[in-house]
N, C-alpha and C. Protein backbone atom coordinates (compact mmCIF):
# COMPACT_ATOMS: atom_id res chain seq x y z
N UNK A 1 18.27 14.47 34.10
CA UNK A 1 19.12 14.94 33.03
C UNK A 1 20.02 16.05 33.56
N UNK A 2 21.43 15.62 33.12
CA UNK A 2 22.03 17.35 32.99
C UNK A 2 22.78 17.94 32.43
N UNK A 3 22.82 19.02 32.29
CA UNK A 3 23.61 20.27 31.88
C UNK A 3 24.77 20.59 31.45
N UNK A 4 25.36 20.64 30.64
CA UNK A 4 27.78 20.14 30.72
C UNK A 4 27.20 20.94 29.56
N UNK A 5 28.00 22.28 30.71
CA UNK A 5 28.64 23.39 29.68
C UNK A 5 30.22 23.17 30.02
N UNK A 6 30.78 22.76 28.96
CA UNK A 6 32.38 23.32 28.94
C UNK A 6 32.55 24.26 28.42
N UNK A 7 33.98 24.71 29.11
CA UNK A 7 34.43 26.17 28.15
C UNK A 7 35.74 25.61 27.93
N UNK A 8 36.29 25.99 26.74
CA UNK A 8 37.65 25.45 26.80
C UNK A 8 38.57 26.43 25.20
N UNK A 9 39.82 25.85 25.46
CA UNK A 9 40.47 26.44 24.17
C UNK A 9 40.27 26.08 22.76
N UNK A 10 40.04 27.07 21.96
CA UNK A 10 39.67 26.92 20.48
C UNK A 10 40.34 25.96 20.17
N UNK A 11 41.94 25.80 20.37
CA UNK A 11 42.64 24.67 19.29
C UNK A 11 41.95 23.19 19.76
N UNK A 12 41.61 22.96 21.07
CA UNK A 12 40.75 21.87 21.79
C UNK A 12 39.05 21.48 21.52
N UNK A 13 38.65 22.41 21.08
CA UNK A 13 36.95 22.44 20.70
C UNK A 13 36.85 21.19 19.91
N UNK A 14 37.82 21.12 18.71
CA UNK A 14 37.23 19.88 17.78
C UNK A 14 37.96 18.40 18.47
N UNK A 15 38.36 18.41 19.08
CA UNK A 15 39.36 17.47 19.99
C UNK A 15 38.36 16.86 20.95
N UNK A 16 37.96 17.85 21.33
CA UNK A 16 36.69 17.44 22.79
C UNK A 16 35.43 17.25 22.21
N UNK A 17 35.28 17.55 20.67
CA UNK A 17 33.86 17.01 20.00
C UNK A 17 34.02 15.94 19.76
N UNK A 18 35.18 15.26 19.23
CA UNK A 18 35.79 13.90 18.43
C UNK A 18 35.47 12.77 19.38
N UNK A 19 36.31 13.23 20.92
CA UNK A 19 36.12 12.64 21.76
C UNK A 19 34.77 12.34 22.11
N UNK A 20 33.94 13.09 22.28
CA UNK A 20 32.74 12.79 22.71
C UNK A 20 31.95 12.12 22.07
N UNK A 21 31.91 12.25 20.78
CA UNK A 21 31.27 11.21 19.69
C UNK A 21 31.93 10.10 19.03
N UNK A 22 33.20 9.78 19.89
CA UNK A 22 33.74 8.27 19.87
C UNK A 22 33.07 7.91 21.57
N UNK A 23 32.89 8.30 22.38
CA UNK A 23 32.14 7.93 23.69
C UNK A 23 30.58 7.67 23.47
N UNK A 24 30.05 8.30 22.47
CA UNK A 24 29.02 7.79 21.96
C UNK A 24 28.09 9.30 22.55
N UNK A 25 28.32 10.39 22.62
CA UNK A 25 28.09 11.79 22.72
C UNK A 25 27.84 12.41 21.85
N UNK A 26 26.85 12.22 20.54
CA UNK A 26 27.10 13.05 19.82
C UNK A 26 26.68 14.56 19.53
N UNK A 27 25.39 14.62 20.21
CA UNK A 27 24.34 15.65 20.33
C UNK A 27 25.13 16.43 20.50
N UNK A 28 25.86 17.75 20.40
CA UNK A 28 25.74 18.95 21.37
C UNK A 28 25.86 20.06 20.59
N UNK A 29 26.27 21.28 20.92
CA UNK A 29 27.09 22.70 20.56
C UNK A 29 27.73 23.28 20.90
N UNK A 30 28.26 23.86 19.64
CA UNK A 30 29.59 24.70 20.09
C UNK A 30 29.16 26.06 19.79
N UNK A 31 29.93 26.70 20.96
CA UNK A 31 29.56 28.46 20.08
C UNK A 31 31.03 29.09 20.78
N UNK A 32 31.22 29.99 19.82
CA UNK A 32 32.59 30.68 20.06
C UNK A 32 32.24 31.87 20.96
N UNK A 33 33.38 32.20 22.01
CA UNK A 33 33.12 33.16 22.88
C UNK A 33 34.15 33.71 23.41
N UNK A 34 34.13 34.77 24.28
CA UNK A 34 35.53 34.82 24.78
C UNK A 34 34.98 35.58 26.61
N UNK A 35 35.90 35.13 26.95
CA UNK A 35 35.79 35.93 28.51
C UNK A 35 37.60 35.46 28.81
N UNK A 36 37.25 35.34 30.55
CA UNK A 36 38.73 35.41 31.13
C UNK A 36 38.20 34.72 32.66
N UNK A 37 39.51 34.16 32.84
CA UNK A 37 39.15 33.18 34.63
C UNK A 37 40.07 34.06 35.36
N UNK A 38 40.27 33.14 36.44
CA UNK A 38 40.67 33.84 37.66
C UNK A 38 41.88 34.58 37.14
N UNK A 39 43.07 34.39 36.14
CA UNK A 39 44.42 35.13 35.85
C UNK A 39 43.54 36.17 35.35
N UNK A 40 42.45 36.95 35.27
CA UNK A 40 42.30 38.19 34.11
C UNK A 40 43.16 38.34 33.52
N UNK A 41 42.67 37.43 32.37
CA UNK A 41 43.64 37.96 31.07
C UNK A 41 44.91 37.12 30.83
N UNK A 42 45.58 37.89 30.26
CA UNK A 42 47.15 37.27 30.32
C UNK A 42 47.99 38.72 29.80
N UNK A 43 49.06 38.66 30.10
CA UNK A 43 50.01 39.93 29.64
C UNK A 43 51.27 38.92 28.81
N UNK A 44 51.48 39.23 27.56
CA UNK A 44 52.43 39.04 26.78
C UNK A 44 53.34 40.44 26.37
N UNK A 45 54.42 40.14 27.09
CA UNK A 45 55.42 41.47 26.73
C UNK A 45 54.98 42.73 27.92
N UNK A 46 54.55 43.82 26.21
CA UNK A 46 53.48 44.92 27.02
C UNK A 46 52.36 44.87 26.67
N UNK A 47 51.67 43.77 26.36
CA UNK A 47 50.27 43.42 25.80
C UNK A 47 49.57 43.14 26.80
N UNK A 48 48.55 43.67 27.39
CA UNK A 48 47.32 42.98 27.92
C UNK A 48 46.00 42.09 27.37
N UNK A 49 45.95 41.28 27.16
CA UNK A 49 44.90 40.33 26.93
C UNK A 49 43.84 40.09 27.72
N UNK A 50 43.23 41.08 27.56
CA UNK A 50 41.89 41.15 29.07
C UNK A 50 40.67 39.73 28.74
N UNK A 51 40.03 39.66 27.50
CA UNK A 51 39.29 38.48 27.18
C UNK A 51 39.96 37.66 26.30
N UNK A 52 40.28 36.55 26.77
CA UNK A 52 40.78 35.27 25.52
C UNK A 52 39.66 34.42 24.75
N UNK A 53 39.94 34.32 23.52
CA UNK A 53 38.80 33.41 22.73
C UNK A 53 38.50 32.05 23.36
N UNK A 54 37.36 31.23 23.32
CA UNK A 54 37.61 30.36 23.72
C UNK A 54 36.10 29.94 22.95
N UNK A 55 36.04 28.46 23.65
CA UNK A 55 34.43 27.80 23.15
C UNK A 55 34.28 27.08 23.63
N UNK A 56 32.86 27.78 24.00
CA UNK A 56 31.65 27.19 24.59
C UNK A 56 30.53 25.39 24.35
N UNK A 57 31.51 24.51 25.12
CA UNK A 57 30.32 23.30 24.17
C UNK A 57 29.01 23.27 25.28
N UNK A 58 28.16 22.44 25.17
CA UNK A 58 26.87 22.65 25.30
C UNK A 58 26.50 21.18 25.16
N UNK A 59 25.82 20.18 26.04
CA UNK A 59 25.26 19.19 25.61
C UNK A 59 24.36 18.55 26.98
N UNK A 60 23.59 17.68 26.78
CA UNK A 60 22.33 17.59 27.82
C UNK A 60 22.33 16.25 27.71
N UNK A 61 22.97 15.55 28.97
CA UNK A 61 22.64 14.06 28.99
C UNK A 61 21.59 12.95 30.12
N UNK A 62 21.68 11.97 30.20
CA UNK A 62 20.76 11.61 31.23
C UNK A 62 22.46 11.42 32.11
N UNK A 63 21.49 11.27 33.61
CA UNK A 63 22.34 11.41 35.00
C UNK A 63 23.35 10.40 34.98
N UNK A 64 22.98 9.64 34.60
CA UNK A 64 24.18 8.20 34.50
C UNK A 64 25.86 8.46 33.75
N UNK A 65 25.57 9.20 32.26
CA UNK A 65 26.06 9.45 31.64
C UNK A 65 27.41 10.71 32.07
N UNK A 66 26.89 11.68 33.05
CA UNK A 66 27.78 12.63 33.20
C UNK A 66 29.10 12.36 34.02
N UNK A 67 29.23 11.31 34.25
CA UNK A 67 31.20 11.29 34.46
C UNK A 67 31.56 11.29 33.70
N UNK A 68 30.86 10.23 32.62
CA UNK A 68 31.78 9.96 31.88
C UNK A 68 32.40 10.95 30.69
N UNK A 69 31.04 12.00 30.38
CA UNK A 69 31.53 13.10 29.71
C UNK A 69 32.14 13.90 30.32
N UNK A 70 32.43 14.37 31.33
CA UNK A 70 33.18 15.11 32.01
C UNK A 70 34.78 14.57 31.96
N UNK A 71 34.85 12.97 32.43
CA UNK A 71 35.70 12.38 32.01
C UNK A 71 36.55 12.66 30.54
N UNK A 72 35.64 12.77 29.29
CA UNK A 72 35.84 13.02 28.09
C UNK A 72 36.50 14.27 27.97
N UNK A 73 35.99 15.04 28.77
CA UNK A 73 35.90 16.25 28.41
C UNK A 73 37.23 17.05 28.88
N UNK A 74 37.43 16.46 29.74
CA UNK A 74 38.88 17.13 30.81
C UNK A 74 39.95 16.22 30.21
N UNK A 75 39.80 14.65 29.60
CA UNK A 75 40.59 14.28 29.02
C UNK A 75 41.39 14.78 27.77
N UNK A 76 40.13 15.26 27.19
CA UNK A 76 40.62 15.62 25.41
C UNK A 76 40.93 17.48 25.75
N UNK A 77 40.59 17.86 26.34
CA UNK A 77 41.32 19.45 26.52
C UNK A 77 42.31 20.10 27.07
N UNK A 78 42.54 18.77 27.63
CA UNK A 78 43.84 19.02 29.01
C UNK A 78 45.02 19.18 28.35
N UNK A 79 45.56 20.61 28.57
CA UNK A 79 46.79 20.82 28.05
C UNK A 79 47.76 21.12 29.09
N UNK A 80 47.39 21.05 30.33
CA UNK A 80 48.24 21.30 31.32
C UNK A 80 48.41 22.88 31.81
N UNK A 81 48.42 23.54 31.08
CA UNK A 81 48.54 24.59 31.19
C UNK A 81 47.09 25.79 31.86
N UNK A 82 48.02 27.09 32.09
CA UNK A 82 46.63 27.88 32.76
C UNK A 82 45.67 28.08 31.49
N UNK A 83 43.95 28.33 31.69
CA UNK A 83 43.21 28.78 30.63
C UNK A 83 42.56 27.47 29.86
N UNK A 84 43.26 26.08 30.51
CA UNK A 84 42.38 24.89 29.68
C UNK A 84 40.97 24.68 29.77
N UNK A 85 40.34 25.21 30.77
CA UNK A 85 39.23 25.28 30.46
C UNK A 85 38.49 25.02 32.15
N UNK A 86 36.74 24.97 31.76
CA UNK A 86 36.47 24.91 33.11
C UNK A 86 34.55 24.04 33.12
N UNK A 87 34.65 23.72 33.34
CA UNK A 87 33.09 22.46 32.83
C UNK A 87 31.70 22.66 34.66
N UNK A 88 30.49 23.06 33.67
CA UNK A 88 29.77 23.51 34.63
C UNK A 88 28.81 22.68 34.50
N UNK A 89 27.90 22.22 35.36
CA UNK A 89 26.87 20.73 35.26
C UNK A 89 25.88 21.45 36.22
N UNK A 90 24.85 21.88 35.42
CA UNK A 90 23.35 22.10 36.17
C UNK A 90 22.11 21.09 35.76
N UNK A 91 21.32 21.04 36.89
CA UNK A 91 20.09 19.49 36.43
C UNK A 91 19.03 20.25 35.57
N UNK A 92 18.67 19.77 34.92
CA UNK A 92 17.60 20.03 33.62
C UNK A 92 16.22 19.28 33.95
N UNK A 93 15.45 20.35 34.43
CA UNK A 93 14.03 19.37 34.48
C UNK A 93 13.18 19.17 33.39
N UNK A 94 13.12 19.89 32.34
CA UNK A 94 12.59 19.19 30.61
C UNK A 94 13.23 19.24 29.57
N UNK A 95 13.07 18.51 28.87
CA UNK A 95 13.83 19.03 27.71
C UNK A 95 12.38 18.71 26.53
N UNK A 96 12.18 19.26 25.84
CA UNK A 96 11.40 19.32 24.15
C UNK A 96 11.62 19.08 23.13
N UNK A 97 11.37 18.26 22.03
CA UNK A 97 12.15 18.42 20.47
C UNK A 97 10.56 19.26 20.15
N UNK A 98 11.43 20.94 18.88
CA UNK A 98 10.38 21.76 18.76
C UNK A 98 10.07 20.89 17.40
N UNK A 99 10.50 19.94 16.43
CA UNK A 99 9.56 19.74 15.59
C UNK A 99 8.51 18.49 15.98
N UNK A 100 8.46 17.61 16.65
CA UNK A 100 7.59 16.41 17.45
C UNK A 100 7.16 17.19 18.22
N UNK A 101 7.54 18.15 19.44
CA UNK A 101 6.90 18.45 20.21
C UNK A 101 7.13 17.51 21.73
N UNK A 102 7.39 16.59 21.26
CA UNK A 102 7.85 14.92 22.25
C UNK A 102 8.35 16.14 23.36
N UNK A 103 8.89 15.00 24.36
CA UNK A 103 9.78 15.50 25.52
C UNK A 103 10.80 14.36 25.85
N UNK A 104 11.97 14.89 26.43
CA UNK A 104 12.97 13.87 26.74
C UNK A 104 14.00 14.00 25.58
N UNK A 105 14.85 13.51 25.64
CA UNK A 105 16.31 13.65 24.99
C UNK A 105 16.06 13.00 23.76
């Protein structure tokens, strides 16, 4: 199993959920957050923008599955521009449901 944390732009969050649960993805989460990539920040005018909003999705698939969400994922957020986002994939050795208790996805 693994890991696909994306981070990406708020106006994109429900775009890259849609997508994923027409790919047949539906499990995951979102949580709102903000940080900054390699530009720290952005400067508009005389504004500094040190952390930009952004959100966090979250979802745990088996190994087979992760191109294709990644695929999904860079598809439906891609705006071309700097700040679209950035997708991190670590392997998961259990996963639990806490009301069964079961294991596995």
């Amino acid at each position: 199993m693994k890991m696909i944390r994306a981070i990406v732009r708020p106006e994109k969050a429900e775009d890259v959920a849609d997508a994923l649960a027409a790919g047949g993805f539906v499990a995951l989460t979102k949580m709102d957050v903000v940080g900054r990539g390699k530009q720290k920040g952005i400067h508009v005018g005389n504004v500094y923008y040190d952390e930009l909003p952004k959100v966090l999705i979250l979802l745990v698939t088996e190994d087979v599955n992760t191109e294709d969400v990644v695929r999904i994922i860079n598809q439906s957020a891609y705006t071309g521009n700097f700040g679209d986002g950035k997708i991190f994939i670590s392997p998961v050795e259990e996963a639990y449901t806490v009301r069964t208790g079961g294991s596995g996805l």
